[in-house]
C-alpha atoms as a PDB file:
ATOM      1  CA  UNK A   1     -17.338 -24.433  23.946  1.00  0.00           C
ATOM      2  CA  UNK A   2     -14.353 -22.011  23.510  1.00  0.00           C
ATOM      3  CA  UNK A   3     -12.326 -20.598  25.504  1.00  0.00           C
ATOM      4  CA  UNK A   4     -12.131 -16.934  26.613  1.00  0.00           C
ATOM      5  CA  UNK A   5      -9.930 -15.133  24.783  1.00  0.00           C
ATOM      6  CA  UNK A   6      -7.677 -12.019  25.799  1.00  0.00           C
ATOM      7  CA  UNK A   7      -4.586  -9.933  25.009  1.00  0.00           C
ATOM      8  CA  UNK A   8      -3.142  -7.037  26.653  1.00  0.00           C
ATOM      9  CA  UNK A   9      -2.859  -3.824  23.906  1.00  0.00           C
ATOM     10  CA  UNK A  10      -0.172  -2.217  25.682  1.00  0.00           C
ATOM     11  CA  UNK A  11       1.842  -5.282  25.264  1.00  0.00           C
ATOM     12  CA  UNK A  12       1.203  -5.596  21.381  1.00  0.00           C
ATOM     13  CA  UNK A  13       4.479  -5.467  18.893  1.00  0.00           C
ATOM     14  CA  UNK A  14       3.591  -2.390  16.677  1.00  0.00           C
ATOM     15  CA  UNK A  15       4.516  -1.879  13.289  1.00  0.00           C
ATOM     16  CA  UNK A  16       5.942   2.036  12.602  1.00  0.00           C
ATOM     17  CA  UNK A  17       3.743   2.993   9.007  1.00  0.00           C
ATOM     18  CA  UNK A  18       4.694   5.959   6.968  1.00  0.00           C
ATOM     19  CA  UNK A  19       4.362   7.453   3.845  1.00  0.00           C
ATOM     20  CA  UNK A  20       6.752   9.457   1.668  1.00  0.00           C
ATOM     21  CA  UNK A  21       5.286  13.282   1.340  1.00  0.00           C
ATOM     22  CA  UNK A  22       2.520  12.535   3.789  1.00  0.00           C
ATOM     23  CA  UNK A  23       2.647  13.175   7.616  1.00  0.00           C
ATOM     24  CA  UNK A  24       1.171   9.551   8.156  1.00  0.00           C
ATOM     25  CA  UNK A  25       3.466   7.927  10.732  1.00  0.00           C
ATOM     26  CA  UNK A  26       1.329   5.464  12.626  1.00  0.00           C
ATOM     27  CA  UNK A  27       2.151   2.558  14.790  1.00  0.00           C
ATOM     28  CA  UNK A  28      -0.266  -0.541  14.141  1.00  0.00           C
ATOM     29  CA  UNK A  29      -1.114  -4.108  14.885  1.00  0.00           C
ATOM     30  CA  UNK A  30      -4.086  -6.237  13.371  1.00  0.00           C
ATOM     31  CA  UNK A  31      -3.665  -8.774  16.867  1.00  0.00           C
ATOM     32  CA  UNK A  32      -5.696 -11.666  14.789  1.00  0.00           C
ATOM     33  CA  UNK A  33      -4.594 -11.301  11.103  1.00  0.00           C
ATOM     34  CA  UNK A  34      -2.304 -13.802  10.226  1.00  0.00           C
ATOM     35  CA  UNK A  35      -1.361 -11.625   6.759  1.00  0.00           C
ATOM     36  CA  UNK A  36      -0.537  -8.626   8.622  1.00  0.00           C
ATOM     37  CA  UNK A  37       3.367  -8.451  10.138  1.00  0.00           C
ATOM     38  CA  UNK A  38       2.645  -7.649  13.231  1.00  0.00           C
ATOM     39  CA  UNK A  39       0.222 -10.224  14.538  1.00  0.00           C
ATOM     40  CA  UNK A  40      -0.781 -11.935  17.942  1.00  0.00           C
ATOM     41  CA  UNK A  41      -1.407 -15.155  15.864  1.00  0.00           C
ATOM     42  CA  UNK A  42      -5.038 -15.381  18.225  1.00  0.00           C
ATOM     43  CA  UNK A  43      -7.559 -16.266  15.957  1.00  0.00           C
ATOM     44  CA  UNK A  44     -11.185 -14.489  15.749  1.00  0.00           C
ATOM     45  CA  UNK A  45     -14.336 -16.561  15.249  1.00  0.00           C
ATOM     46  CA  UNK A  46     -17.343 -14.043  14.825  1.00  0.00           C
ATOM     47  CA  UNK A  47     -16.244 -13.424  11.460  1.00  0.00           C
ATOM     48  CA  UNK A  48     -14.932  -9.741  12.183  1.00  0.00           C
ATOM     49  CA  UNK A  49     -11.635  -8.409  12.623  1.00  0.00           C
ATOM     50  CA  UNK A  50      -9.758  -5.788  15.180  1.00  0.00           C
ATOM     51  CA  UNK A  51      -6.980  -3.368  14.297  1.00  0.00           C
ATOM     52  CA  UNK A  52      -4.915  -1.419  16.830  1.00  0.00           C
ATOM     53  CA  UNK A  53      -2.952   1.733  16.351  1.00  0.00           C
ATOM     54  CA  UNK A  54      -1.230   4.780  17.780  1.00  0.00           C
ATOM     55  CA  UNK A  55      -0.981   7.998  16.109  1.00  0.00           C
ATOM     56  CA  UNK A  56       1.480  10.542  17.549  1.00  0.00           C
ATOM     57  CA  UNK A  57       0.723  14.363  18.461  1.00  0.00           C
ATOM     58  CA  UNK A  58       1.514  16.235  14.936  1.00  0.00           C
ATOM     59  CA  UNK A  59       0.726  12.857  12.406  1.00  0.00           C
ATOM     60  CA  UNK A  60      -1.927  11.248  11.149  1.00  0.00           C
ATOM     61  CA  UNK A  61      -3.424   8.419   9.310  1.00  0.00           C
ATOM     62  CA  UNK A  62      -3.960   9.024   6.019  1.00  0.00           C
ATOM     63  CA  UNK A  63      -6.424   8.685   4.194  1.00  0.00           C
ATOM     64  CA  UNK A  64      -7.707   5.183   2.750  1.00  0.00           C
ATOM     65  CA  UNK A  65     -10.194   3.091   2.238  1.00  0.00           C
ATOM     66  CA  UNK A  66     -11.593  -0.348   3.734  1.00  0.00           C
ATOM     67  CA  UNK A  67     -13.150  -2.890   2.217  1.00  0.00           C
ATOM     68  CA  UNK A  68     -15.770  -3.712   5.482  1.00  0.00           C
ATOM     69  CA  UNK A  69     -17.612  -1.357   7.877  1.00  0.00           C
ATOM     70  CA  UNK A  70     -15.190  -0.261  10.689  1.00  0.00           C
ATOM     71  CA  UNK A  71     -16.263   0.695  14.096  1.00  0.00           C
ATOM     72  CA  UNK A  72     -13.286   3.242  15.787  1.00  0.00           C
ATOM     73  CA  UNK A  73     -12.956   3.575  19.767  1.00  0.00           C
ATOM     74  CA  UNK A  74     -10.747   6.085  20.734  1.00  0.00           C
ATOM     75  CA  UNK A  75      -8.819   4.858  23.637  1.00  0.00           C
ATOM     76  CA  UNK A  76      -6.439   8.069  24.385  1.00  0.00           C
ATOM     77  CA  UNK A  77      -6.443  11.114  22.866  1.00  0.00           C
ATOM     78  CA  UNK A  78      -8.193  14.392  22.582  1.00  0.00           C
ATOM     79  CA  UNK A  79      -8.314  16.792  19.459  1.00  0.00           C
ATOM     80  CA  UNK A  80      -8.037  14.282  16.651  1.00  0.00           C
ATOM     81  CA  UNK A  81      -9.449  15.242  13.387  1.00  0.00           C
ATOM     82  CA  UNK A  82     -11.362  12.741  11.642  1.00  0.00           C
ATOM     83  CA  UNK A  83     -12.602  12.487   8.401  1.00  0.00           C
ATOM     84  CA  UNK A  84     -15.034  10.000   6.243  1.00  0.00           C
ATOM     85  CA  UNK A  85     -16.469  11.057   2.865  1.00  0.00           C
ATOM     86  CA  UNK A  86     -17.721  14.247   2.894  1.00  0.00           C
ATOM     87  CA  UNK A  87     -18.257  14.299   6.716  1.00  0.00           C
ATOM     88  CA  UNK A  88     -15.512  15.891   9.173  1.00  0.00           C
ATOM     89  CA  UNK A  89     -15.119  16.406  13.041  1.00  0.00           C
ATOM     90  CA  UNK A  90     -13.058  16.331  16.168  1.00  0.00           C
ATOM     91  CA  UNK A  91     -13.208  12.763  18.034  1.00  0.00           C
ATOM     92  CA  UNK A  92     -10.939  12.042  21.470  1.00  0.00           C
ATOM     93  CA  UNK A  93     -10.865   9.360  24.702  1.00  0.00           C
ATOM     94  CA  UNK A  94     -14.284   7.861  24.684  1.00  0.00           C
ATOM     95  CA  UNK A  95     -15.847   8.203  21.541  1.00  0.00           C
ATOM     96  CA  UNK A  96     -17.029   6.190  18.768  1.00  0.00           C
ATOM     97  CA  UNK A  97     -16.539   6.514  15.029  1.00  0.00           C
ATOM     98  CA  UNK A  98     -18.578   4.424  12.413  1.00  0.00           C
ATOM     99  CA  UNK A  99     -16.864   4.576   8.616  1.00  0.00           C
ATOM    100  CA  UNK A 100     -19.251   2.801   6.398  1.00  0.00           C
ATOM    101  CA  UNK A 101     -17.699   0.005   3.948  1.00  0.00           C
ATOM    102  CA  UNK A 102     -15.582   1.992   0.989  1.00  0.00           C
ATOM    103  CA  UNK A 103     -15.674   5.012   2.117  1.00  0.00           C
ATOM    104  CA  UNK A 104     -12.607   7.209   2.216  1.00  0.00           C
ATOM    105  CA  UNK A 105     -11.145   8.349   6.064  1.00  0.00           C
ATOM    106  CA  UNK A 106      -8.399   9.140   8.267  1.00  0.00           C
ATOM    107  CA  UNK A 107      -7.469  10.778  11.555  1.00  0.00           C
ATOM    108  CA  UNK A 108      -4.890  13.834  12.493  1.00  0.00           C
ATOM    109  CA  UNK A 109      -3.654  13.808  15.777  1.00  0.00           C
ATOM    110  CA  UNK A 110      -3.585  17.859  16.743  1.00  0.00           C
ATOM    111  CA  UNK A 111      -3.562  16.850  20.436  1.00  0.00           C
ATOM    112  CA  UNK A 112      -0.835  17.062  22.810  1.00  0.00           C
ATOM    113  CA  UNK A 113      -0.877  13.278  23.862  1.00  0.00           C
ATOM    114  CA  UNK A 114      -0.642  10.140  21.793  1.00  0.00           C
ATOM    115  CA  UNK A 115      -3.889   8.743  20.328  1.00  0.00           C
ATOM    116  CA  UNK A 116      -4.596   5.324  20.764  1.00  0.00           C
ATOM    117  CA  UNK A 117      -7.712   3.343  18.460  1.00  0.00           C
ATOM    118  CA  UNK A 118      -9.450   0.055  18.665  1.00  0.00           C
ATOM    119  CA  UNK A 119     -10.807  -0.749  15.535  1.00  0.00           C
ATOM    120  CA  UNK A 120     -13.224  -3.337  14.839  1.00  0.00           C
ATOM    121  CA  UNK A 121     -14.193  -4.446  11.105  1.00  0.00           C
ATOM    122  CA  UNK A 122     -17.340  -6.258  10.329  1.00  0.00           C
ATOM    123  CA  UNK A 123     -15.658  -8.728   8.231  1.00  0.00           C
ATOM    124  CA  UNK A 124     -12.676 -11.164   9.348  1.00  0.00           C
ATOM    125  CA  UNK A 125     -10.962 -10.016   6.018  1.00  0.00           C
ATOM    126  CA  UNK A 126      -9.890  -6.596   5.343  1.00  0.00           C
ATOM    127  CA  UNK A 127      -8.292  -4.995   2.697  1.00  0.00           C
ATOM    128  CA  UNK A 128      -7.219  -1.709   3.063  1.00  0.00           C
ATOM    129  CA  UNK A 129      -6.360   1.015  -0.111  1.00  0.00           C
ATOM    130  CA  UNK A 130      -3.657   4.124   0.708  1.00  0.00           C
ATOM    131  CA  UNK A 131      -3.369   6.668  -2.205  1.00  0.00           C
ATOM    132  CA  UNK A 132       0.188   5.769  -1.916  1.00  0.00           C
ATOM    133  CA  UNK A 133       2.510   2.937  -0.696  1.00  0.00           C
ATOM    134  CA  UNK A 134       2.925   2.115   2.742  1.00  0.00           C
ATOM    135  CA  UNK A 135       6.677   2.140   4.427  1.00  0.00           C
ATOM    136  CA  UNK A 136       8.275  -0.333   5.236  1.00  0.00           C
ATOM    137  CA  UNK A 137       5.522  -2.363   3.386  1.00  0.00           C
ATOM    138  CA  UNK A 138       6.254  -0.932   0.057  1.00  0.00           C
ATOM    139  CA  UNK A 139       2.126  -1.484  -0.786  1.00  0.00           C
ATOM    140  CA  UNK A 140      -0.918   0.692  -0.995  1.00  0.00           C
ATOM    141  CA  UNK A 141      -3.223  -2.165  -0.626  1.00  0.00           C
ATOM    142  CA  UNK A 142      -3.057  -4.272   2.834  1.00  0.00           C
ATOM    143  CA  UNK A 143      -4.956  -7.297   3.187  1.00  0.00           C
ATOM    144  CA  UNK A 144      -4.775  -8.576   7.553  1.00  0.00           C
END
C-alpha cells in the first residue's frame, strides 16, 4: 500500500514565465514532473498530472494548447477572464474550469488580487504549445 502523499502550495519554488510582446507573466510549478524546472520531485501514480500557477492582477496566461484534458480550480482570485475555443467567461475563488484535450485557452487576471490555479491533467504527460517561446525557457512547446 502507498503512502499518503502531500505538499504545501504556498511553499512551492515557482518559476516566473513570460513572453516577449505578450502580457503573459505567470509564476508556475508542475510539483510531480520531473521535466519541468521547477519540480517537487513527488511522483504521481493515477496516471494524471497537477500544475500550479499564479497570475498577477493586470497579466495573463496566454494562450496555448495541451495535449490532455485539464481540470482548473481557482484557488484565489476574482474577475479572471478565461477563454477555451470559441467559449469565453469570467471564473474566480471557487470555481471550476474544464478545457477539453487540444483545445486552445488562457486566463487574464483583471482582478485586484493575485490568482492562484490548481490544475489537474488527465494524463501523467503533458505537453503544452505557446504561439510563441516561453522566457526564460526559450521554448513554445513544454513537456512536465
Amino acid at each position: 500500500m502507498t503512502a499518503l502523499k502531500t505538499l504545501s502550495l504556498d511553499e512551492l519554488e515557482l518559476v516566473g514565465v513570460t513572453q516577449s510582446d505578450t502580457e503573459m507573466d505567470v509564476s508556475v510549478n508542475f510539483p510531480s514532473s520531473p521535466a519541468f524546472p521547477a519540480t517537487t520531485g513527488m511522483e504521481l501514480e493515477g496516471g494524471h498530472n497537477a500544475v500550479y500557477f499564479e497570475i498577477e492582477p493586470g497579466k495573463q496566461l496566454a494562450t496555448h494548447t495541451d495535449s490532455p484534458e485539464e481540470l482548473i480550480i481557482c484557488l484565489d482570485g476574482d474577475e479572471v477572464e478565461a477563454w477555451a475555443g470559441d467559449a469565453t467567461g469570467v471564473i474566480g475563488a471557487g470555481d471550476l474550469a474544464v478545457i477539453p484535450p487540444m483545445t486552445p485557452h488562457g486566463f487574464r487576471n483583471t482582478g485586484a488580487v493575485t490568482a492562484r490555479f490548481l490544475g489537474v491533467f488527465s494524463d501523467s504527460t503533458t505537453v503544452s504549445e505557446f504561439e510563441a517561446p516561453l522566457e526564460p525557457l526559450g521554448e513554445r512547446i513544454i513537456k512536465a
